[in-house]
C-alpha atoms as a PDB file:
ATOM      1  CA  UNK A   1       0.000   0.000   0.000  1.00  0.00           C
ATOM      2  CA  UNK A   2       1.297   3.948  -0.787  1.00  0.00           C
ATOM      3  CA  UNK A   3       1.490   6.786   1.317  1.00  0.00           C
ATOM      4  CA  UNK A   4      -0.913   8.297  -0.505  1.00  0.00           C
ATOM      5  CA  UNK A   5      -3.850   5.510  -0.279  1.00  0.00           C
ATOM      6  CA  UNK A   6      -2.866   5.724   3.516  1.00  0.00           C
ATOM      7  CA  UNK A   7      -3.136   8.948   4.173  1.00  0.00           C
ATOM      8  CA  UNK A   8      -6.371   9.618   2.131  1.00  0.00           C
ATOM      9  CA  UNK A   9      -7.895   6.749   4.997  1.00  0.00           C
ATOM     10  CA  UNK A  10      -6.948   8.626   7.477  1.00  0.00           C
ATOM     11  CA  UNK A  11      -8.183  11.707   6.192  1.00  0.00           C
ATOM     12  CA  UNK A  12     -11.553  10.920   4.386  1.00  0.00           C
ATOM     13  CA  UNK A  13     -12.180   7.578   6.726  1.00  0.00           C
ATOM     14  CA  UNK A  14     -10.862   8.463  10.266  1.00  0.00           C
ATOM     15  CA  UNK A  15     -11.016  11.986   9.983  1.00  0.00           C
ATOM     16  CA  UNK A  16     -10.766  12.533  13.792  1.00  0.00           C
ATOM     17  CA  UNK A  17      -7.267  10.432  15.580  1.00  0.00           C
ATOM     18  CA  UNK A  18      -6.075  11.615  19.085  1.00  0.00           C
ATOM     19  CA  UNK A  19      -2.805  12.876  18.960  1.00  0.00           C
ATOM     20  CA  UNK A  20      -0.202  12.625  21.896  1.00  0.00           C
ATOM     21  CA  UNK A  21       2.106  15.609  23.336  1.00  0.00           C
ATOM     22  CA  UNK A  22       4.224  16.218  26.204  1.00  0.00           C
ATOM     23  CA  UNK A  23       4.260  19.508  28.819  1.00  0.00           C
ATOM     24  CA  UNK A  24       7.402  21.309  30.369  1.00  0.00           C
ATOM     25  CA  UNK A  25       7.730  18.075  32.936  1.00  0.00           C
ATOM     26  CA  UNK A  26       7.522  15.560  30.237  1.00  0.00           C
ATOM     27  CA  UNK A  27       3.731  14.809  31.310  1.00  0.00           C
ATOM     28  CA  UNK A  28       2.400  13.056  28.198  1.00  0.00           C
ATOM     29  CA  UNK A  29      -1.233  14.696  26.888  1.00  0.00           C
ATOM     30  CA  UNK A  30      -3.561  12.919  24.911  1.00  0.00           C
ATOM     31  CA  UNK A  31      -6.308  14.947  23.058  1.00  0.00           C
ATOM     32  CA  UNK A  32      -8.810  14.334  19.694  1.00  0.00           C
ATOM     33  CA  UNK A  33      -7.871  16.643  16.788  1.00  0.00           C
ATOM     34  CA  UNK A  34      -9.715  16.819  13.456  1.00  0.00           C
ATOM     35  CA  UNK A  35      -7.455  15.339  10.843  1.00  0.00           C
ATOM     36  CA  UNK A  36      -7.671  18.319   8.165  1.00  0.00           C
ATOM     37  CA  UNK A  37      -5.503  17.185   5.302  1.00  0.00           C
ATOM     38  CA  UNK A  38      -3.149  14.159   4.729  1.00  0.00           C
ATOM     39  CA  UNK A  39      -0.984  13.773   2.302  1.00  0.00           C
ATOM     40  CA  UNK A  40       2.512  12.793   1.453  1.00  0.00           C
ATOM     41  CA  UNK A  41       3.954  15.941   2.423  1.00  0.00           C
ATOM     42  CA  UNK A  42       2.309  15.305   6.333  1.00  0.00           C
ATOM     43  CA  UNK A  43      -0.275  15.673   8.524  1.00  0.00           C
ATOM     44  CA  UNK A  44      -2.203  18.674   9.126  1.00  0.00           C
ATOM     45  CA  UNK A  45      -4.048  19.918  11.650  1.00  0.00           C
ATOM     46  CA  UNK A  46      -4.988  23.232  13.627  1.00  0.00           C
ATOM     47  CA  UNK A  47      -4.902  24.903  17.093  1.00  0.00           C
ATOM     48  CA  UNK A  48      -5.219  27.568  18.843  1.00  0.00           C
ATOM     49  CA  UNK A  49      -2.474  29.606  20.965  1.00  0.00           C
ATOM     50  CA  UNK A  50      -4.382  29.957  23.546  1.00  0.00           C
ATOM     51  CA  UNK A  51      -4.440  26.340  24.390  1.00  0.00           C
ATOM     52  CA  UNK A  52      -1.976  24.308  26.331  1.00  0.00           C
ATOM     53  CA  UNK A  53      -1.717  22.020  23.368  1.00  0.00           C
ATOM     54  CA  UNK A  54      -0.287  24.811  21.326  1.00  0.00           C
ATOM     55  CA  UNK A  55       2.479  25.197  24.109  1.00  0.00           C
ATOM     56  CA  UNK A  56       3.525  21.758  24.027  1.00  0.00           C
ATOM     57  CA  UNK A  57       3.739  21.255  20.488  1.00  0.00           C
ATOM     58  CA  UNK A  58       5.786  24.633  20.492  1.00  0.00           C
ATOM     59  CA  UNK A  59       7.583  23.347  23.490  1.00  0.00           C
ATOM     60  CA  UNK A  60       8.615  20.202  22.069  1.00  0.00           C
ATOM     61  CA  UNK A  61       7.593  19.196  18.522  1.00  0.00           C
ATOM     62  CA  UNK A  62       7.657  15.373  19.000  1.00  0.00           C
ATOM     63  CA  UNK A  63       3.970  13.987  18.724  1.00  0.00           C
ATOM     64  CA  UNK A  64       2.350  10.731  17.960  1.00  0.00           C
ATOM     65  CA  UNK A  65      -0.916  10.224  16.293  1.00  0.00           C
ATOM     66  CA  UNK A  66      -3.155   7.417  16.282  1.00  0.00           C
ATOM     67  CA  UNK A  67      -6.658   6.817  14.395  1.00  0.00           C
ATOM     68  CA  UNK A  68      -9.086   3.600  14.145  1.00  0.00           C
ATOM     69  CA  UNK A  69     -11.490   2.912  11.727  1.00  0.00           C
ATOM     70  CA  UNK A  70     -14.289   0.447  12.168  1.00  0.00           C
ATOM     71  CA  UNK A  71     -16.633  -0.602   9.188  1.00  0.00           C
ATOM     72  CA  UNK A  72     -18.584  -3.960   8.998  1.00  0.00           C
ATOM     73  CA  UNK A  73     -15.501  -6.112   9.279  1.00  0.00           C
ATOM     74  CA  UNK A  74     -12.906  -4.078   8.633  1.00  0.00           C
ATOM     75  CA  UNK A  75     -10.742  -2.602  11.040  1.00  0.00           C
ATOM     76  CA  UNK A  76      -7.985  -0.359  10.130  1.00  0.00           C
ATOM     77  CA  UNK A  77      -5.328   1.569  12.689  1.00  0.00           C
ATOM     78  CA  UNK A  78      -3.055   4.166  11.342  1.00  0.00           C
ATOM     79  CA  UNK A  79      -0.009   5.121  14.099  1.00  0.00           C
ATOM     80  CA  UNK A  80       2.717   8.118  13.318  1.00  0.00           C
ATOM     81  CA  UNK A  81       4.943   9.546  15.193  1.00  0.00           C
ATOM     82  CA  UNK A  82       7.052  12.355  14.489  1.00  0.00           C
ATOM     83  CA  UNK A  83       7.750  16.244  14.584  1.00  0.00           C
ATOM     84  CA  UNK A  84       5.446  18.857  13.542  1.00  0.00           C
ATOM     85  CA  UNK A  85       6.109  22.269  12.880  1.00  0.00           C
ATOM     86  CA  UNK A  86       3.650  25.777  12.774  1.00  0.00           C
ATOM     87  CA  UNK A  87       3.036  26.729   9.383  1.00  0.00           C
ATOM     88  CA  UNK A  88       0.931  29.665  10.532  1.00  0.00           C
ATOM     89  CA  UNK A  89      -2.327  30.804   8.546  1.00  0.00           C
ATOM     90  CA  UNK A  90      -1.202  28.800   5.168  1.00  0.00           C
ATOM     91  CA  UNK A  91      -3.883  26.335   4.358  1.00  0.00           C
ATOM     92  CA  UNK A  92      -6.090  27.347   7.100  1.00  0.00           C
ATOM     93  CA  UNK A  93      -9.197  27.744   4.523  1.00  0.00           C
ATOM     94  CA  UNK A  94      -9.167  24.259   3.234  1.00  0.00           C
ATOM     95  CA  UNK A  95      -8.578  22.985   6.889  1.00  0.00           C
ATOM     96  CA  UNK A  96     -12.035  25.166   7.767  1.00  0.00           C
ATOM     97  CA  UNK A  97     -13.978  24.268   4.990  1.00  0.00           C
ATOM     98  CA  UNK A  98     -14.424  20.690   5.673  1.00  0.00           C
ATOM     99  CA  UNK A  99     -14.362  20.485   9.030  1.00  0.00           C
ATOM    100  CA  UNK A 100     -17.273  20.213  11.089  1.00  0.00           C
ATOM    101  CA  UNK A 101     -16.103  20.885  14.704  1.00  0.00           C
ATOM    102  CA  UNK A 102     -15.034  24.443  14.247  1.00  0.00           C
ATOM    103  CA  UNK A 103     -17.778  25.768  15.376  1.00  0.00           C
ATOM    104  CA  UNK A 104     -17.923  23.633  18.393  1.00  0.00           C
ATOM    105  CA  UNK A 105     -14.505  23.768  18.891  1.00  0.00           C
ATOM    106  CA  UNK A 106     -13.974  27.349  18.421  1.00  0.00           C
ATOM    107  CA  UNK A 107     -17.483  29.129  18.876  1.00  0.00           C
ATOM    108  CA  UNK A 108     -16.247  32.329  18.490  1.00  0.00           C
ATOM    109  CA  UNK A 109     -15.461  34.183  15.539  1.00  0.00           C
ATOM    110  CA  UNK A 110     -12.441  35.865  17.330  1.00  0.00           C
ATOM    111  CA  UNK A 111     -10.849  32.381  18.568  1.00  0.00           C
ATOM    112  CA  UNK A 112     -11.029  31.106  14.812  1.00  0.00           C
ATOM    113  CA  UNK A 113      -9.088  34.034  13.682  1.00  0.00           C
ATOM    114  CA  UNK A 114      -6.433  32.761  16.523  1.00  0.00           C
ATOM    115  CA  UNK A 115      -6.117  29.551  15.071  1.00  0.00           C
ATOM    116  CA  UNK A 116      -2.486  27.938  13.411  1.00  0.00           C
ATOM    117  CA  UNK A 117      -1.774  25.314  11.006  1.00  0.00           C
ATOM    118  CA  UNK A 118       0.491  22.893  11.819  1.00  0.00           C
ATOM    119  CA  UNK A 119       2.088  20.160   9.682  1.00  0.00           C
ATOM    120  CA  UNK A 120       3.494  16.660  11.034  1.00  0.00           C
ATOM    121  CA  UNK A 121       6.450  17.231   8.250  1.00  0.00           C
ATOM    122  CA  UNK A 122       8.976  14.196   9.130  1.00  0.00           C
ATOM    123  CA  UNK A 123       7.874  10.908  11.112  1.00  0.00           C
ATOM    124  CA  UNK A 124       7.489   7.519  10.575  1.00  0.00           C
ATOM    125  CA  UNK A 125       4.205   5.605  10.507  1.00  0.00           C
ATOM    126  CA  UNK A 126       2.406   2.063  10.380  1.00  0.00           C
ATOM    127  CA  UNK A 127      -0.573   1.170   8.837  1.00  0.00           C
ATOM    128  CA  UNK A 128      -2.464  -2.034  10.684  1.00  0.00           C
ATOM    129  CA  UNK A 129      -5.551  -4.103   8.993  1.00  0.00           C
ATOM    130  CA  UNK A 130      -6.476  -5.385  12.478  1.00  0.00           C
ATOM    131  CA  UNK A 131      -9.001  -7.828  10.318  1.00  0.00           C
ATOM    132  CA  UNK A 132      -7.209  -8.634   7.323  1.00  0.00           C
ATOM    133  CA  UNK A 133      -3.677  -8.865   8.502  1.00  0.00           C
ATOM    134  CA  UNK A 134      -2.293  -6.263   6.775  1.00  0.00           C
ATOM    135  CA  UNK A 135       0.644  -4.443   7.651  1.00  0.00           C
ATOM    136  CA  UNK A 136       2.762  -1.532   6.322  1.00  0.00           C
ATOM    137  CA  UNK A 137       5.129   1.105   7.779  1.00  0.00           C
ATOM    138  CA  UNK A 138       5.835   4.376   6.043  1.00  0.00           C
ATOM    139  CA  UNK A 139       8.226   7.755   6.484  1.00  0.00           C
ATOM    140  CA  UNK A 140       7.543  11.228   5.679  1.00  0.00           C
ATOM    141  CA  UNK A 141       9.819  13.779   4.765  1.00  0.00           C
ATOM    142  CA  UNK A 142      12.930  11.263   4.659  1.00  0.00           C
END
């Protein structure tokens, strides 16, 4: 399987994986994001600065990111870690346009202005048919 047929499951079929952080005292934090766009040039994803998540990441880049996707029989898991970087407001529209949490997540006008893209540029990841057996691993940016 390619990168690319990966990454569109994770972004059309799992849409939403939780993604993994650490603070100042290496306390790992564990918190759903809404996969915007994924690609073979990364994950991306948005947050606000206001939130301690945006501190981490800024902190220390290393994350890890992990989505399931259950349908009949079929079970696929899609695991990356690696090291994301703030690409500011470039791409933020198509993030928005499909995404239908913003307005939960970010109920205010003003706090959606706030928001940053970021980009999971360089990691390694595995791709997991839990019910067919399959099994792949794959880089980005290497």
């Amino acid at each position: 399987m390619k990168i690319k047929d990966i990454m569109k499951i994770l972004e059309e079929s799992m849409k939403v994986a939780v993604i993994s952080s650490v603070d100042e005292q290496n306390q790992p934090h564990a918190r759903h994001i809404h996969i915007g766009v994924a690609n073979e040039n990364g994950v991306f994803f948005m947050t606000n600065p206001k939130t301690n998540f945006y501190h981490q990441i800024m902190n220390n880049p290393n994350v890890a990111i992990t989505a399931l996707h259950e349908e009949t029989y079929l079970i696929q898991v899609i695991r990356i870690t690696g090291k994301v970087r703030e690409i500011g407001k470039e791409g933020l529209e198509e993030l928005l346009a499909d995404n239908p949490y913003v307005e939960q997540v970010y109920p205010e006008e003003s706090d959606r202005q706030g928001v940053q893209v970021f980009q999971l540029y360089e990691g390694e990841g595995f791709y997991h048919s839990m019910s067919q057996g399959h099994k792949y691993t794959f880089e980005i940016g290497k």
